[in-house]
PDB file of N, CA and C in Angstrom:
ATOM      1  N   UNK A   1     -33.347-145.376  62.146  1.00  0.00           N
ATOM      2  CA  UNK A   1     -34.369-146.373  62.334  1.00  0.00           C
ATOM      3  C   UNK A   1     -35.734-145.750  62.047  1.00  0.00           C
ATOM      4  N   UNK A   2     -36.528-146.221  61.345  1.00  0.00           N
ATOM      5  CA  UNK A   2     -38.181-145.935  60.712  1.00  0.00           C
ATOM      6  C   UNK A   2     -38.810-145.815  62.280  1.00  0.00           C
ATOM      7  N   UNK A   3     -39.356-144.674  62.267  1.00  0.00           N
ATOM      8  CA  UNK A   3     -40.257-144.811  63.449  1.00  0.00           C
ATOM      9  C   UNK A   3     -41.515-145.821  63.984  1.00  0.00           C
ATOM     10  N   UNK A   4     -41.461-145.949  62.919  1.00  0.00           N
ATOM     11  CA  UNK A   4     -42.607-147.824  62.621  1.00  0.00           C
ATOM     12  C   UNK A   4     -42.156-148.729  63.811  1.00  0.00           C
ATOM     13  N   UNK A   5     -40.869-149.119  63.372  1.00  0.00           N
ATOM     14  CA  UNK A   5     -39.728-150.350  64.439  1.00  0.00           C
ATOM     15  C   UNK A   5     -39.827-149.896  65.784  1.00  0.00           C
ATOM     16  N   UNK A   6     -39.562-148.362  65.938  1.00  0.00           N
ATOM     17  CA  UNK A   6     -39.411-148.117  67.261  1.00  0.00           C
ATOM     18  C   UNK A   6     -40.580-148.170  67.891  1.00  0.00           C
ATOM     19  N   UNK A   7     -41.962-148.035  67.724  1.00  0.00           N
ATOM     20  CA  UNK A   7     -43.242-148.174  68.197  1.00  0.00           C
ATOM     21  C   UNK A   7     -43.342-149.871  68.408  1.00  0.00           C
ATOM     22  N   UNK A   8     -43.480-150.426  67.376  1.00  0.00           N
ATOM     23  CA  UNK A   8     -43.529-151.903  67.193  1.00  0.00           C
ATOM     24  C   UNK A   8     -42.562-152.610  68.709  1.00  0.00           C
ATOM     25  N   UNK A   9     -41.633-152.386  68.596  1.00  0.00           N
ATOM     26  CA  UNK A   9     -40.633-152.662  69.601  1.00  0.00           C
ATOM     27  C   UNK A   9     -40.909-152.309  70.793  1.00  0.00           C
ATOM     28  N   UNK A  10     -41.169-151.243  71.328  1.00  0.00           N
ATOM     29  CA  UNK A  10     -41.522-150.593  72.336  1.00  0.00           C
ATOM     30  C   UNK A  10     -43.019-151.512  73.008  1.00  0.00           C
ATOM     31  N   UNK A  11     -44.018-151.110  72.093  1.00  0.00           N
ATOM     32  CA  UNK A  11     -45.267-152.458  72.558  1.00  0.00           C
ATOM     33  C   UNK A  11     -44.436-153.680  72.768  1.00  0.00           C
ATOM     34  N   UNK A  12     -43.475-154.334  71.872  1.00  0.00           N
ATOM     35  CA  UNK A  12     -43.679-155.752  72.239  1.00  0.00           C
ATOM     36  C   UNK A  12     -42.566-155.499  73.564  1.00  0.00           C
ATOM     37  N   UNK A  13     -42.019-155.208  74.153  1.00  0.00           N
ATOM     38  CA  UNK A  13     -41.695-154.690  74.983  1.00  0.00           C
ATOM     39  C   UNK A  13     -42.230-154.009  76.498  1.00  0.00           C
ATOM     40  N   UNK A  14     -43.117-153.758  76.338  1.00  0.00           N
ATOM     41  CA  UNK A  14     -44.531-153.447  77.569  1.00  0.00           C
ATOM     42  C   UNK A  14     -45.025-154.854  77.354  1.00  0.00           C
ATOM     43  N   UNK A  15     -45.722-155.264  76.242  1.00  0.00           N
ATOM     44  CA  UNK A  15     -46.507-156.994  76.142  1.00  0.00           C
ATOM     45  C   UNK A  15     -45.455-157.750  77.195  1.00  0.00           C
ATOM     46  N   UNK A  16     -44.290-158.120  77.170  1.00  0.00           N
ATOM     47  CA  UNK A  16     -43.328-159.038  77.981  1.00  0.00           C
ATOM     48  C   UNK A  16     -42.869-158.292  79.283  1.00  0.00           C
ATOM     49  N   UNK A  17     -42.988-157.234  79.675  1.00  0.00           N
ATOM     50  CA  UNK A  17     -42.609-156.368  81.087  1.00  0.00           C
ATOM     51  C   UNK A  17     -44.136-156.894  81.481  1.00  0.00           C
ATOM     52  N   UNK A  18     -44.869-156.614  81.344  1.00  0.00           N
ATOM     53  CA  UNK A  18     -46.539-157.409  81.851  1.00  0.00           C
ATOM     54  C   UNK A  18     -47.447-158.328  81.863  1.00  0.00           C
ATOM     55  N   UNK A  19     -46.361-159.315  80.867  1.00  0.00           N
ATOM     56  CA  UNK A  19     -46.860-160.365  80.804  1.00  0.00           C
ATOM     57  C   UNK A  19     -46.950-161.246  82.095  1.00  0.00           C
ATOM     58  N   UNK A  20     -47.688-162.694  82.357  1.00  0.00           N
ATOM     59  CA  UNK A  20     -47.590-163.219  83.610  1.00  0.00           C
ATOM     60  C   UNK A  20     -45.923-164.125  83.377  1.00  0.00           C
ATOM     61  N   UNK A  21     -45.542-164.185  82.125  1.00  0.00           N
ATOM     62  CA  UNK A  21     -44.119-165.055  82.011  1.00  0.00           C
ATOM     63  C   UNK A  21     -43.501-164.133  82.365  1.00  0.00           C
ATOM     64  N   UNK A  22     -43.481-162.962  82.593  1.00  0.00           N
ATOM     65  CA  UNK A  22     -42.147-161.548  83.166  1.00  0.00           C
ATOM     66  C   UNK A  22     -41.530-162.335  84.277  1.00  0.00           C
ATOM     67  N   UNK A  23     -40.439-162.183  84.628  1.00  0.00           N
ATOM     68  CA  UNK A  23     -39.766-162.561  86.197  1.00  0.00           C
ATOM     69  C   UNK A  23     -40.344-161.354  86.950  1.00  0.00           C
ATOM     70  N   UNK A  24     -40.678-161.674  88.152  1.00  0.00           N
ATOM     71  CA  UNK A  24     -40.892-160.772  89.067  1.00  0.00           C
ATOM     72  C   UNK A  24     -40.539-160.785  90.472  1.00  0.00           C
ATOM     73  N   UNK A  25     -40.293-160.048  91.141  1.00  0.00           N
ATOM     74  CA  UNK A  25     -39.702-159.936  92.570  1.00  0.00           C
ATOM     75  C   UNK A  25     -40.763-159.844  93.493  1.00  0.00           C
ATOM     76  N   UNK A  26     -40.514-160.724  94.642  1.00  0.00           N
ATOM     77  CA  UNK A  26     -41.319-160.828  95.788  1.00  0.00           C
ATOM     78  C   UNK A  26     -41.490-159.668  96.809  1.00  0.00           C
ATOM     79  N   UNK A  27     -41.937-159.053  97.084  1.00  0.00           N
ATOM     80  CA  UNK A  27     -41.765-158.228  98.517  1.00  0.00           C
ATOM     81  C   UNK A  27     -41.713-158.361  99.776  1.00  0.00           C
ATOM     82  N   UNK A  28     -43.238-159.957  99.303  1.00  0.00           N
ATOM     83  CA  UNK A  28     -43.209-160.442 100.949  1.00  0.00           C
ATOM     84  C   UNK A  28     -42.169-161.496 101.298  1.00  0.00           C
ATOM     85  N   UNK A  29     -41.977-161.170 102.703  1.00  0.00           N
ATOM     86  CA  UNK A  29     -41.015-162.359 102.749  1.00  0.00           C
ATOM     87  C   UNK A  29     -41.744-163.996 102.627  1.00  0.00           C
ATOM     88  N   UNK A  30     -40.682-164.909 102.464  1.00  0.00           N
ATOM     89  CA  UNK A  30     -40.863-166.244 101.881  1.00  0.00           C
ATOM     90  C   UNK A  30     -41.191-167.120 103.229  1.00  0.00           C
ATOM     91  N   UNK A  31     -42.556-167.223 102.745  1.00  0.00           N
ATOM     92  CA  UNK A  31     -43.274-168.313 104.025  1.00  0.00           C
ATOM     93  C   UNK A  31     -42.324-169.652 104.157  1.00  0.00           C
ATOM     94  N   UNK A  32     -42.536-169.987 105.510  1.00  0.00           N
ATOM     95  CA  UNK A  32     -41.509-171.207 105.835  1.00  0.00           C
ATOM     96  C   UNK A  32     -42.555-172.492 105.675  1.00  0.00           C
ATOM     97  N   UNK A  33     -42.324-173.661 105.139  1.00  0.00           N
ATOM     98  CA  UNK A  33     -43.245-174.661 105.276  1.00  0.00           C
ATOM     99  C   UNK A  33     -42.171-175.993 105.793  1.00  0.00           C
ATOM    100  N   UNK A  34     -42.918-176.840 105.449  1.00  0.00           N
ATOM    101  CA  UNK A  34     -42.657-177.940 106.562  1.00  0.00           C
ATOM    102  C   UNK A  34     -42.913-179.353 105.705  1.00  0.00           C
ATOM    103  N   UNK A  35     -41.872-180.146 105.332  1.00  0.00           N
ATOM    104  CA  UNK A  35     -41.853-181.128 104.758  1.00  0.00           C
ATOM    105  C   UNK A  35     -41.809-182.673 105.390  1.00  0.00           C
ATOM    106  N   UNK A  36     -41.911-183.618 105.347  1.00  0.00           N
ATOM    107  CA  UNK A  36     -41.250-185.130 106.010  1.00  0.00           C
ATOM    108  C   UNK A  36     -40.959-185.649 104.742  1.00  0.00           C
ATOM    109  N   UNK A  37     -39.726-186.242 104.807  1.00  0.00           N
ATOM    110  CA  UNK A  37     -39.118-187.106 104.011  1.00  0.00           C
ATOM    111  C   UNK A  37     -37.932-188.327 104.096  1.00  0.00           C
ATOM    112  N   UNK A  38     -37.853-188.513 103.321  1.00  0.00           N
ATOM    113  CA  UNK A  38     -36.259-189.150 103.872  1.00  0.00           C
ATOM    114  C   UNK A  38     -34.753-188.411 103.382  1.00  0.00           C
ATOM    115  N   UNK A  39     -33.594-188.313 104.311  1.00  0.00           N
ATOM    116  CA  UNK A  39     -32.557-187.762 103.649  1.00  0.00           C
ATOM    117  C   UNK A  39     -31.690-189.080 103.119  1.00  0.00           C
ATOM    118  N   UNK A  40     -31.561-188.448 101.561  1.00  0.00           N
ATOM    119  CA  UNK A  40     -30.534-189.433 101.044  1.00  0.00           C
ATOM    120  C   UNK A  40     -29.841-188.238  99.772  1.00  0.00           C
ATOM    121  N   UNK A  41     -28.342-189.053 100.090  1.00  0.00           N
ATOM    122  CA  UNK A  41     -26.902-188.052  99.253  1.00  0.00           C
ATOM    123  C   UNK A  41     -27.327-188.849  97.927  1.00  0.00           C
ATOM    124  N   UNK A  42     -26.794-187.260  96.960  1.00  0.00           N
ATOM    125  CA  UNK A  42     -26.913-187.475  95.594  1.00  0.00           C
ATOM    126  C   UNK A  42     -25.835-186.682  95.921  1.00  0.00           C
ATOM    127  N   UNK A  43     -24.834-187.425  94.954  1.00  0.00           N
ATOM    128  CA  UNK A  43     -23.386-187.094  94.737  1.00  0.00           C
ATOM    129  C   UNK A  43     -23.132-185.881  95.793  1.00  0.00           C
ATOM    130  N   UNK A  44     -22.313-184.870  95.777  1.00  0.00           N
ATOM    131  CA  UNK A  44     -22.050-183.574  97.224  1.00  0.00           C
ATOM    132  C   UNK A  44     -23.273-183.148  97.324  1.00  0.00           C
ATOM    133  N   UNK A  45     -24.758-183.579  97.188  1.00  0.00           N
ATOM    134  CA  UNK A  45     -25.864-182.866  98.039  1.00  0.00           C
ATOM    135  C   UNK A  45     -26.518-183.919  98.972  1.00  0.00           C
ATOM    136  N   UNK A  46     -27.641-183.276  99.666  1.00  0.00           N
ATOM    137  CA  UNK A  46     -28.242-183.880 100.317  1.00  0.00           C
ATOM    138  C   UNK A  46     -29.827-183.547  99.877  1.00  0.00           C
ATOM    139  N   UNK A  47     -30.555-184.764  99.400  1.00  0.00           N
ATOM    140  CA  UNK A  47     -32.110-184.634  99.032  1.00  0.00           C
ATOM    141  C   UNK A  47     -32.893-185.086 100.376  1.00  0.00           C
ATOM    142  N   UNK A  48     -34.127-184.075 100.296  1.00  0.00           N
ATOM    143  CA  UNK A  48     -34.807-184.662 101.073  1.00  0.00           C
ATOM    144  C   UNK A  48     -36.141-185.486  99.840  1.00  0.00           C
ATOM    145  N   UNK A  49     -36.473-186.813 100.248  1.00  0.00           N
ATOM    146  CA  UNK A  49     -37.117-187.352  99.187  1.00  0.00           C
ATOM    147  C   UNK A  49     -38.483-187.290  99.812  1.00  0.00           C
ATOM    148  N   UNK A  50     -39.398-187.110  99.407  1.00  0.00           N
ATOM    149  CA  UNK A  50     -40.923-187.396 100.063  1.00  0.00           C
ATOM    150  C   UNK A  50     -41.737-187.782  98.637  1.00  0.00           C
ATOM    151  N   UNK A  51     -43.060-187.826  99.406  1.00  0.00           N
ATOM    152  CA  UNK A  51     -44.318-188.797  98.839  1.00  0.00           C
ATOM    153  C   UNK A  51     -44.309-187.177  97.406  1.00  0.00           C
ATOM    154  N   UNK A  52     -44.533-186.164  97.426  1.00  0.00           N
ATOM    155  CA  UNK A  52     -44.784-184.896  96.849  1.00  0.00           C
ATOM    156  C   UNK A  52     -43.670-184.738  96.107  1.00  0.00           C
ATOM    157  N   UNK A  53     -42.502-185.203  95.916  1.00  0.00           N
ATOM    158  CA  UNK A  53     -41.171-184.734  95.160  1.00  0.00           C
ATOM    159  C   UNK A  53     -40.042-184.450  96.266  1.00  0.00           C
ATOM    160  N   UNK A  54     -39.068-184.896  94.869  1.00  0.00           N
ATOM    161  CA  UNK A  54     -37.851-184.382  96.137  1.00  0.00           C
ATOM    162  C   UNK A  54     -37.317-182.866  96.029  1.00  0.00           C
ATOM    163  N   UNK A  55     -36.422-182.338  96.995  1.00  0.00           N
ATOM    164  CA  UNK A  55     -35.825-181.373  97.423  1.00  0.00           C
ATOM    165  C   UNK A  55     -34.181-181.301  97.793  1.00  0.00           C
ATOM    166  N   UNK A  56     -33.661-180.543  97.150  1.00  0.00           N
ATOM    167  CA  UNK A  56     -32.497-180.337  97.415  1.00  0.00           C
ATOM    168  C   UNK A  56     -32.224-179.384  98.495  1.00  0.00           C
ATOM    169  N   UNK A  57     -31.667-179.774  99.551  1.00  0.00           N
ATOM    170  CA  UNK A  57     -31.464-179.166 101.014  1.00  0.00           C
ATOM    171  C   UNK A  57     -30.279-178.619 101.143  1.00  0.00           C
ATOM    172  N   UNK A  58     -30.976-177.220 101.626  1.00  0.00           N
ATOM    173  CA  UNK A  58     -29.571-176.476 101.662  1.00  0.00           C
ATOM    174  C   UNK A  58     -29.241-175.248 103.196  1.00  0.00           C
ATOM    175  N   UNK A  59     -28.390-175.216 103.271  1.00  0.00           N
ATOM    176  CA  UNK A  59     -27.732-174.333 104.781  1.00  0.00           C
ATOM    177  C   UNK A  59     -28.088-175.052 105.928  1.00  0.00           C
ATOM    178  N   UNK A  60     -28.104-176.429 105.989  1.00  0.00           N
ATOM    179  CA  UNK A  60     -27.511-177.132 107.363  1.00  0.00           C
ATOM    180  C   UNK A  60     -27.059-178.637 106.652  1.00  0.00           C
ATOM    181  N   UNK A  61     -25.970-178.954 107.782  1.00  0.00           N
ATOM    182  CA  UNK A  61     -25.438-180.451 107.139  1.00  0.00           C
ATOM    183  C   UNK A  61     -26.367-181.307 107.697  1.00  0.00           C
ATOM    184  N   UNK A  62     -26.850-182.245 106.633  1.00  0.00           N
ATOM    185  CA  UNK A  62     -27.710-183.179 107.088  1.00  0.00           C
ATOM    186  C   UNK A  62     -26.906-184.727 107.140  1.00  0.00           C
ATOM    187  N   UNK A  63     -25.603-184.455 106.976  1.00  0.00           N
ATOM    188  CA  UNK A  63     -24.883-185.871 106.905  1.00  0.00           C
ATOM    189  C   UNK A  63     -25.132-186.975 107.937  1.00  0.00           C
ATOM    190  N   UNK A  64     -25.225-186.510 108.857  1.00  0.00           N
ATOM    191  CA  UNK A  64     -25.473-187.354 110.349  1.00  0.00           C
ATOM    192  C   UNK A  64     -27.179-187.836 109.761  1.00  0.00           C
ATOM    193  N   UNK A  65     -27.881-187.009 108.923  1.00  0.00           N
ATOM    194  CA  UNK A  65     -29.436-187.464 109.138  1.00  0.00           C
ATOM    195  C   UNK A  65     -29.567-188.642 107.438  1.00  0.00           C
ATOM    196  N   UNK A  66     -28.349-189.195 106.985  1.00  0.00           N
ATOM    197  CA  UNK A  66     -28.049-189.129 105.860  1.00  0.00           C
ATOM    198  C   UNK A  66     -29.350-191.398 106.498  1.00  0.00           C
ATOM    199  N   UNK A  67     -30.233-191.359 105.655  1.00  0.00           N
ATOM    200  CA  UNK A  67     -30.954-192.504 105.447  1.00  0.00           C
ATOM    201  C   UNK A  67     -31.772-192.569 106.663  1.00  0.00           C
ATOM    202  N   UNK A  68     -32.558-191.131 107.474  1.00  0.00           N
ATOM    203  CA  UNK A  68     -32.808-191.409 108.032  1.00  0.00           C
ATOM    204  C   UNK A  68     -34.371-190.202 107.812  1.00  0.00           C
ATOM    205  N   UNK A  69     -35.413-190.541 108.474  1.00  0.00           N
ATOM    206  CA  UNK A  69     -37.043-190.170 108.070  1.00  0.00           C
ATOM    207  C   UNK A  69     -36.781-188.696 108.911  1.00  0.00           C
ATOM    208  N   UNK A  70     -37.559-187.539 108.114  1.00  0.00           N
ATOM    209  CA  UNK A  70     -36.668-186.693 109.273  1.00  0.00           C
ATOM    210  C   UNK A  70     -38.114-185.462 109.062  1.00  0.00           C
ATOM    211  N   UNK A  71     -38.059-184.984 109.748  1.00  0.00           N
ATOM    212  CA  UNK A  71     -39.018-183.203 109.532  1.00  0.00           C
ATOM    213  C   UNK A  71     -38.416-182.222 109.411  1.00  0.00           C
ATOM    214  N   UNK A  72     -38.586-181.335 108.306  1.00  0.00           N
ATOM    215  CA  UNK A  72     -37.548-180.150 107.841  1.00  0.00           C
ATOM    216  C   UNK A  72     -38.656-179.274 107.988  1.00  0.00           C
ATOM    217  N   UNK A  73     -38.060-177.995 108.278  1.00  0.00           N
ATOM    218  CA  UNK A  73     -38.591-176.852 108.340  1.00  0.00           C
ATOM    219  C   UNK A  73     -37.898-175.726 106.976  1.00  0.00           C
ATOM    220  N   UNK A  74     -38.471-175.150 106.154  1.00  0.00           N
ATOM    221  CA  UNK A  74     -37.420-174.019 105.913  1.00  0.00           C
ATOM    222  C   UNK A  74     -38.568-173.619 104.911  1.00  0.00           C
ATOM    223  N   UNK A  75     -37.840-172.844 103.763  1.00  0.00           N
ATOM    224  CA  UNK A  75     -38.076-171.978 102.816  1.00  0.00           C
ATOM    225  C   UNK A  75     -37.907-172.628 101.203  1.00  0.00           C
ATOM    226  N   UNK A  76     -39.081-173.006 100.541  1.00  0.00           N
ATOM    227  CA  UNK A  76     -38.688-173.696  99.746  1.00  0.00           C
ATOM    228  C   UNK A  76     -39.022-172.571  98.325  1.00  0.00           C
ATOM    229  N   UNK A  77     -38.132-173.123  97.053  1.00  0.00           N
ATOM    230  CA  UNK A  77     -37.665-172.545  96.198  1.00  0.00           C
ATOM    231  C   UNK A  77     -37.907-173.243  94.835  1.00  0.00           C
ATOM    232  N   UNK A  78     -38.719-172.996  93.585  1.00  0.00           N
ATOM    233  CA  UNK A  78     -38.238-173.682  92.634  1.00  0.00           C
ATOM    234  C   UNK A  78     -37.201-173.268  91.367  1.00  0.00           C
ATOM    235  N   UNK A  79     -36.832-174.081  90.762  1.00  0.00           N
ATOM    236  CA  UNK A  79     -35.738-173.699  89.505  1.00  0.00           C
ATOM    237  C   UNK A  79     -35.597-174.747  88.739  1.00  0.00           C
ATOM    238  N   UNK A  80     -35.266-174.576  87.673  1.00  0.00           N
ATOM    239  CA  UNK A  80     -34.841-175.470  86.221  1.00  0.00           C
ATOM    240  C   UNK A  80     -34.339-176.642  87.131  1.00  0.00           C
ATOM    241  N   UNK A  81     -33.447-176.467  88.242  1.00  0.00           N
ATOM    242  CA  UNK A  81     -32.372-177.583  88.807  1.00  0.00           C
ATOM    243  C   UNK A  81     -33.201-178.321  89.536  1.00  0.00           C
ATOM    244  N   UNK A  82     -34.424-178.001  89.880  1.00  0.00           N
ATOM    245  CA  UNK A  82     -35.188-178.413  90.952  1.00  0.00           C
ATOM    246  C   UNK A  82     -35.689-177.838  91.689  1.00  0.00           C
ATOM    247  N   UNK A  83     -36.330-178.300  92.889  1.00  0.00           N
ATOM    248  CA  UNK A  83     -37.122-177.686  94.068  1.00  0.00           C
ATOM    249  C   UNK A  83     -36.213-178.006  95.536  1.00  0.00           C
ATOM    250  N   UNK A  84     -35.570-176.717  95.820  1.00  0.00           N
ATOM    251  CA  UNK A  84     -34.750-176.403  96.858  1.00  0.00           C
ATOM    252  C   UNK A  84     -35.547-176.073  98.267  1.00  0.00           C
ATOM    253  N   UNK A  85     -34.752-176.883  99.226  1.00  0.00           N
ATOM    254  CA  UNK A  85     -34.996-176.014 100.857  1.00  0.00           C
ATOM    255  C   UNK A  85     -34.233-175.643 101.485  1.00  0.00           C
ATOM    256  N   UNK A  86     -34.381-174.167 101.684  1.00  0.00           N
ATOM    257  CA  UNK A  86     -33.375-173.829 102.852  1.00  0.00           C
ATOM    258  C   UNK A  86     -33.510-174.092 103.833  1.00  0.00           C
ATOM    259  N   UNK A  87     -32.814-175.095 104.604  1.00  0.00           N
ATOM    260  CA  UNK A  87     -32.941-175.600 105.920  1.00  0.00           C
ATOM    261  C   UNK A  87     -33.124-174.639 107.199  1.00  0.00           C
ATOM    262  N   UNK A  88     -34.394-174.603 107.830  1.00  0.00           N
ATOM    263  CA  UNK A  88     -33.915-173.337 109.240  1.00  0.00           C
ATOM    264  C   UNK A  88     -33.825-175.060 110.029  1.00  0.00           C
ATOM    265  N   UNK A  89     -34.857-175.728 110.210  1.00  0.00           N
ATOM    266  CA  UNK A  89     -34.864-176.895 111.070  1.00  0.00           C
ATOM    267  C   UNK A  89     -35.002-178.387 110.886  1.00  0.00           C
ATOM    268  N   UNK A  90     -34.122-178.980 111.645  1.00  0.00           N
ATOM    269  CA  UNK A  90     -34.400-180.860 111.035  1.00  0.00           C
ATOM    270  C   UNK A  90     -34.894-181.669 111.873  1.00  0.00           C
ATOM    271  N   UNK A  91     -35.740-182.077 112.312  1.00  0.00           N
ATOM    272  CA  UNK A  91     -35.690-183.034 113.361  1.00  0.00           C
ATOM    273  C   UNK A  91     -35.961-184.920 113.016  1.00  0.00           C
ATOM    274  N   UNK A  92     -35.163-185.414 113.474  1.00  0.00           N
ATOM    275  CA  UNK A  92     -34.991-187.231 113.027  1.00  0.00           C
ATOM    276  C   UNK A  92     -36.904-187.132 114.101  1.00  0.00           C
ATOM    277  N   UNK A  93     -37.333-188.198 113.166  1.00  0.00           N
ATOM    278  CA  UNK A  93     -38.717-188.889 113.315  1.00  0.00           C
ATOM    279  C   UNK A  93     -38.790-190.337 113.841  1.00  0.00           C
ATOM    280  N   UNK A  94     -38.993-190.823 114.685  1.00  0.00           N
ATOM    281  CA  UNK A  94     -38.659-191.933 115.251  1.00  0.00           C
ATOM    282  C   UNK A  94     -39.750-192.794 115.044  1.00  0.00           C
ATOM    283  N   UNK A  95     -39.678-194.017 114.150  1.00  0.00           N
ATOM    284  CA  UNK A  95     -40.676-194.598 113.910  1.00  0.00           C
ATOM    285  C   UNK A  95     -40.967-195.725 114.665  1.00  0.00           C
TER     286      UNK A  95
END
């Protein structure tokens, strides 16, 4: 290989390790926030829907809270699939 390529390569290579599109890892841990919405099933999940977007809820069964206005607590996440919460807490909202 021309030593040309290997320089060339190498920069564009540092350019994408430092770029702001790089993936990067968190250190701190993941602040918990706090949503209201409504829970309603999309096929085997459970969304929480609100005024801000919905959320796909995850690590507690919300079946019992299934059409009902509720306050979630947890750790939220985004991805291609959507914007995920890990459930720590649910509480039904009594209107």
């Amino acid at each position: 290989m021309p030593r040309s390529f290997i320089i060339v390569f190498s920069a564009l290579f540092l350019i994408f390790v430092f770029s702001p599109f790089a993936p990067t890892k968190t250190t701190s841990a993941a602040q918990e926030e706090m949503i209201v919405g409504a829970v309603v099933k999309h096929g085997k999940v459970f969304v929480i829907e609100t005024d801000e977007g919905d959320y796909i809820a995850k690590g507690k069964d919300l079946s019992k809270m299934e059409g009902k206005m509720v306050e979630v607590t947890g750790t939220i996440s985004e991805s291609d699939k959507g914007d995920t919460i890990e459930v720590k807490s649910v509480e039904e909202i009594e209107e």
